[in-house]
Protein backbone atom coordinates (compact mmCIF):
# COMPACT_ATOMS: atom_id res chain seq x y z
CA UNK A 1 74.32 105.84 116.27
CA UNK A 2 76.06 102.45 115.07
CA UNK A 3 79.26 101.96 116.14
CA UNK A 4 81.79 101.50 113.36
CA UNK A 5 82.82 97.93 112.55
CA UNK A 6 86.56 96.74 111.61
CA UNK A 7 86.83 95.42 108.45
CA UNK A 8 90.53 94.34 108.17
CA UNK A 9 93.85 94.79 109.77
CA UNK A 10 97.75 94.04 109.18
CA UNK A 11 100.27 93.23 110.98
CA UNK A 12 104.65 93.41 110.10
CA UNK A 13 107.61 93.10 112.23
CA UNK A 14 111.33 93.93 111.51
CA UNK A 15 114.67 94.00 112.82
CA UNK A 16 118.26 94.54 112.09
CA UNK A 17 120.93 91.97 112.78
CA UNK A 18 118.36 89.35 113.98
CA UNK A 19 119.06 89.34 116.69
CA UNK A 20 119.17 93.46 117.00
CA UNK A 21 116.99 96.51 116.82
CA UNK A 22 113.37 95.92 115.65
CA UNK A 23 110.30 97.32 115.34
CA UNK A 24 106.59 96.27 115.15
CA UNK A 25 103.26 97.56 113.73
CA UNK A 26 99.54 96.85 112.99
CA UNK A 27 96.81 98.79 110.72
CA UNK A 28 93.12 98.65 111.15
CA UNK A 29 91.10 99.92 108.86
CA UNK A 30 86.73 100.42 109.95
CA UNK A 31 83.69 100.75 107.62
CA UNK A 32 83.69 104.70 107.75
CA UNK A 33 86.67 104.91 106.21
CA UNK A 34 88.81 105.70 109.26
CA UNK A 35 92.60 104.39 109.78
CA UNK A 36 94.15 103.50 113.12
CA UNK A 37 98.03 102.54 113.31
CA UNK A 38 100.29 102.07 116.07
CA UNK A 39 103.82 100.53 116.56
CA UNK A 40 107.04 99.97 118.49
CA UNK A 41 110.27 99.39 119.21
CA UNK A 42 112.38 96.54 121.14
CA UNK A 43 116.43 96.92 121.70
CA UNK A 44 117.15 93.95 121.54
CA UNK A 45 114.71 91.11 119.57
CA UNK A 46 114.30 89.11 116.33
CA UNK A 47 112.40 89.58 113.40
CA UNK A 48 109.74 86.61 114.55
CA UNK A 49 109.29 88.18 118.06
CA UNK A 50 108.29 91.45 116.64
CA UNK A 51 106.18 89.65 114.31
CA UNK A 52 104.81 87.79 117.58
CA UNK A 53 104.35 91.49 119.14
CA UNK A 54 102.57 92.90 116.07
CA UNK A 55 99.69 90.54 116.21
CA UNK A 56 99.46 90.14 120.19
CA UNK A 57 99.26 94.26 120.57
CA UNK A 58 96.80 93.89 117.50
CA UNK A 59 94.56 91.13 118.71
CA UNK A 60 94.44 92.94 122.24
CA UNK A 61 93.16 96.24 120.38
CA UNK A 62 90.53 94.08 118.03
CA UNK A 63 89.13 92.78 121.47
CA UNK A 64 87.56 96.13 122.22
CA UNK A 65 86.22 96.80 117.94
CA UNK A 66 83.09 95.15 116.70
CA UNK A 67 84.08 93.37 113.94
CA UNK A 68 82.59 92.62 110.26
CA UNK A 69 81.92 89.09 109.42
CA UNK A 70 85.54 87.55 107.07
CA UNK A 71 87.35 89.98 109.42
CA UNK A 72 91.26 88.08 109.28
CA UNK A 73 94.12 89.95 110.23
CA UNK A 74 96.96 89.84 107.01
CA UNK A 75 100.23 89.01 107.79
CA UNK A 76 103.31 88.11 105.76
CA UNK A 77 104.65 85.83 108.51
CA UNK A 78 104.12 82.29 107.96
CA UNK A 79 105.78 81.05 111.44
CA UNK A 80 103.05 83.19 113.15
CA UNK A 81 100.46 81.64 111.05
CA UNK A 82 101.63 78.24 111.43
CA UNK A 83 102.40 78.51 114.73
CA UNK A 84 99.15 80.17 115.57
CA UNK A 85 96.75 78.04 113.52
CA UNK A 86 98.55 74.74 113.80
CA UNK A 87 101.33 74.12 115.79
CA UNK A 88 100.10 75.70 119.18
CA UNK A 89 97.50 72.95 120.01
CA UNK A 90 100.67 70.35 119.54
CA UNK A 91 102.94 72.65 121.96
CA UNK A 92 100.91 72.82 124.60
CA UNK A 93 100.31 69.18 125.09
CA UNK A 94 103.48 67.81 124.73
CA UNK A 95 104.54 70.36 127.25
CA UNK A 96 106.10 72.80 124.84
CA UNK A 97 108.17 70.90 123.67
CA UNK A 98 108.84 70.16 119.60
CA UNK A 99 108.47 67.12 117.75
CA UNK A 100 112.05 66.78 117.94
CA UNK A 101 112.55 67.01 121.54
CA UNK A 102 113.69 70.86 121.69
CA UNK A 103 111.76 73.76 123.77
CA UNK A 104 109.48 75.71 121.59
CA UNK A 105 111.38 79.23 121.27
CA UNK A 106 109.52 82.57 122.04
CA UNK A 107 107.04 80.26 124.42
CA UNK A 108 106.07 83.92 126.47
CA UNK A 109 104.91 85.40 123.12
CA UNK A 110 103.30 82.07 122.23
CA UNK A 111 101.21 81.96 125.61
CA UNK A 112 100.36 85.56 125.66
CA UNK A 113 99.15 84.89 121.70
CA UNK A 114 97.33 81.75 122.97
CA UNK A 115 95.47 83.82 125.60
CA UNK A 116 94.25 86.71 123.30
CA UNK A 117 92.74 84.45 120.63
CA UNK A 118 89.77 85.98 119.35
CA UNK A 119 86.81 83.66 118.05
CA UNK A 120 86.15 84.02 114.35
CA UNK A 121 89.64 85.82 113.92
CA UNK A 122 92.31 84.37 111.46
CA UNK A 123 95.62 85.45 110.43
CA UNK A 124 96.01 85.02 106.68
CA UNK A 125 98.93 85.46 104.12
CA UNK A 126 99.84 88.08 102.10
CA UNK A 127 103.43 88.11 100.36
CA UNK A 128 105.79 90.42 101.34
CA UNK A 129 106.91 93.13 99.60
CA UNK A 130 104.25 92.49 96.65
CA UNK A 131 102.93 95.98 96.47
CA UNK A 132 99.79 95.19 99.08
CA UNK A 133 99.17 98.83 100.62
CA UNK A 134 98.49 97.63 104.37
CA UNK A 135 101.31 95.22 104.08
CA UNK A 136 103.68 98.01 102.87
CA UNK A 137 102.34 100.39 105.20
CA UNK A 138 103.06 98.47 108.15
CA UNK A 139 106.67 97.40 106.86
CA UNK A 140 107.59 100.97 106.71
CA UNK A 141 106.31 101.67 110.40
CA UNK A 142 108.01 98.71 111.74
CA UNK A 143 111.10 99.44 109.60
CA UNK A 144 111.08 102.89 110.71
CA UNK A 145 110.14 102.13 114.65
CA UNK A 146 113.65 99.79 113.97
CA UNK A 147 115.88 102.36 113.14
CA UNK A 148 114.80 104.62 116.15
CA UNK A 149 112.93 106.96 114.15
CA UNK A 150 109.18 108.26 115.03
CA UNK A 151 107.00 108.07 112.08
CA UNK A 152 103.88 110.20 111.78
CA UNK A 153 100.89 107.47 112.69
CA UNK A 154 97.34 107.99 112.23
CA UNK A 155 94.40 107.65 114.99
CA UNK A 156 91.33 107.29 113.52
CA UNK A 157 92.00 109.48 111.02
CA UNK A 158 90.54 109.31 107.16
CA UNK A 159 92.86 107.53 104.95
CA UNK A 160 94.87 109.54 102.33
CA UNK A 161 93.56 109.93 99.03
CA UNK A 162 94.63 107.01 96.78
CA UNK A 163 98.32 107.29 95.18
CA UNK A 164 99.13 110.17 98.33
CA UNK A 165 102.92 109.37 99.76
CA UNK A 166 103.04 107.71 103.30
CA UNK A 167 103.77 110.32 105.68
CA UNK A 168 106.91 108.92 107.68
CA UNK A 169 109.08 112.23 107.43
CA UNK A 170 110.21 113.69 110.57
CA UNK A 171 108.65 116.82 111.54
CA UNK A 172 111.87 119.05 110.40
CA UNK A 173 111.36 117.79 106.97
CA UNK A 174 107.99 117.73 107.05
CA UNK A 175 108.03 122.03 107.69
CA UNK A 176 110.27 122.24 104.91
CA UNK A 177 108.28 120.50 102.72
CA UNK A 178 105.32 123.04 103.69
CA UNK A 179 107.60 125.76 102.82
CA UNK A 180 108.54 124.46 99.67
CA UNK A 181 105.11 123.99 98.44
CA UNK A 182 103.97 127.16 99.47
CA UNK A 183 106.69 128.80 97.33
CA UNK A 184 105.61 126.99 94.46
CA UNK A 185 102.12 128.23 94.65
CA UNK A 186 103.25 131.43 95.07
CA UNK A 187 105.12 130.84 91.53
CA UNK A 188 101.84 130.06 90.24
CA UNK A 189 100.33 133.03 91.25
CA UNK A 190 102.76 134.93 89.00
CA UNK A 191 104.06 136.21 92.32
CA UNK A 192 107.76 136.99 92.73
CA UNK A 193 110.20 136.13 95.88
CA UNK A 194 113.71 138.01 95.97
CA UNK A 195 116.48 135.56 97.05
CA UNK A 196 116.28 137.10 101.02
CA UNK A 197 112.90 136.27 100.47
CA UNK A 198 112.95 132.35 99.69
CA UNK A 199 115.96 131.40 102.17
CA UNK A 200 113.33 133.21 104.78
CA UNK A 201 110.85 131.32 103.85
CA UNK A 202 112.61 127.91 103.62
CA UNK A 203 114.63 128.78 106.62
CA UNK A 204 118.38 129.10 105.26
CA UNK A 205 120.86 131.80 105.71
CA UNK A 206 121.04 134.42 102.67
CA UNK A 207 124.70 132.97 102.05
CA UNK A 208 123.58 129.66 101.83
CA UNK A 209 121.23 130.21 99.25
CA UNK A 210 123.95 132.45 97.06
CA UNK A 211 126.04 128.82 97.87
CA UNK A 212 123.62 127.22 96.43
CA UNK A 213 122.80 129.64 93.50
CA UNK A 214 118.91 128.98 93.78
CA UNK A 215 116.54 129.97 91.51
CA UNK A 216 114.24 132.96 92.00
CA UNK A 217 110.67 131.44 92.22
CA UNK A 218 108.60 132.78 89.41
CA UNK A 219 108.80 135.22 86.91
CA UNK A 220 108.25 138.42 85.52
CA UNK A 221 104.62 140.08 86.28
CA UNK A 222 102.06 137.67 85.17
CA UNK A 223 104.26 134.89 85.87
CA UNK A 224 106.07 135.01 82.81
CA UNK A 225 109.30 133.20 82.42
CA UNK A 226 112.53 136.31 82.19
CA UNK A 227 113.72 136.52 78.11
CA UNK A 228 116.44 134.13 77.77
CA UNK A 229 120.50 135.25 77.76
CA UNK A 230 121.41 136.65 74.16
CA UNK A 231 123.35 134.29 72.42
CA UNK A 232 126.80 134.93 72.34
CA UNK A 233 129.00 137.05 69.05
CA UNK A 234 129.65 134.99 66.04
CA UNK A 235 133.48 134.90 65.96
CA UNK A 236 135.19 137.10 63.81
């Protein structure tokens, strides 16, 4: 059986206050359709060093994937690519230092990036924020991973159908959202649901429901919408 290739990947960073909170992810995506994402989180970073994490954790994972041939990873992090692809070579021999004297920042990352170079494996540009699925996909893991919040990643699982919401709900919201859905199907059924009923189902007390003065789902029998009020007495 032939093993399934990788056909393209993306990378993102983020963090808050810079330096701050971040968070980092990467997406691959293989020939059979199949979509593998993972991510992290760092107390204490900037927004290149999680961009710098993204794309070492990434490169380490490609290691172990047969890859197609174009296979680049997409990132919308010019410093990595620049650094990466051009200034590295400069770095090293002139001791990591910059052309103006200074150490080269993040040199750990750097090294550790240096290391886990992959032959035939470049990092090219996408814009940010330019309505690119992978590169919006992994902004709102990394954003997510950044504000200490655990979003729902897939493991070499098939890829949602086209125009399907990313899933980064947390798992409370996510049951409520099942709930709600079932009692809309059940609307469509022409079946009815008493108010004891629906705050059961959606898991809220009675009272709060009377609070809230929901709706009964559905109608009459059949489904049918109930008559509207009579219109009030023309005045006398």
């Amino acid at each position: 059986m032939t093993r399934p290739h990788l056909i393209t990947a993306a990378c993102d960073g983020a963090c808050s206050g810079n330096p701050g909170p971040g968070g980092w992810a990467y997406l691959l995506r293989f020939d059979d359709g199949r979509v593998e994402e993972e991510g992290g989180f760092s107390e204490n970073t900037t927004n290149n060093r999680m961009e710098m994490q993204a794309a070492l954790a990434l490169l380490k994972r490609i290691a172990q994937e047969p890859r197609q041939p174009g296979f680049a990873i997409r990132t919308d992090s010019k410093y990595l690519i620049q650094g990466f692809s051009q200034w590295l070579k400069g770095w090293k021999q002139k001791g990591w230092k910059k052309a103006d004297g200074q150490c080269v920042k993040n040199r750990d990352l750097w090294e550790e990036l240096d290391q886990a170079r992959l032959p035939g494996v470049a990092l090219t540009h996408v814009k940010g924020h330019s309505g690119d699925p992978d590169n919006d996909r992994v902004d709102a893991i990394a954003v997510a991973f950044r504000d200490g919040k655990q979003p729902a990643l897939r493991s070499g699982s098939r890829p949602p159908d086209a125009g399907a919401p990313m899933d980064l709900a947390p798992p409370p919201l996510q049951r409520l959202l099942t709930r709600l859905e079932m009692a809309d199907r059940l609307a469509a059924g022409g079946h009815v649901l008493a108010m004891a009923e629906l705050a059961q189902l959606v898991d809220m007390p009675h009272g709060g429901m009377r609070q809230r003065r929901a709706p009964r789902v559905g109608g009459g029998r059949g489904g049918a919408p109930p008559p509207p009020p009579a219109p009030p007495p023309p005045p006398p």
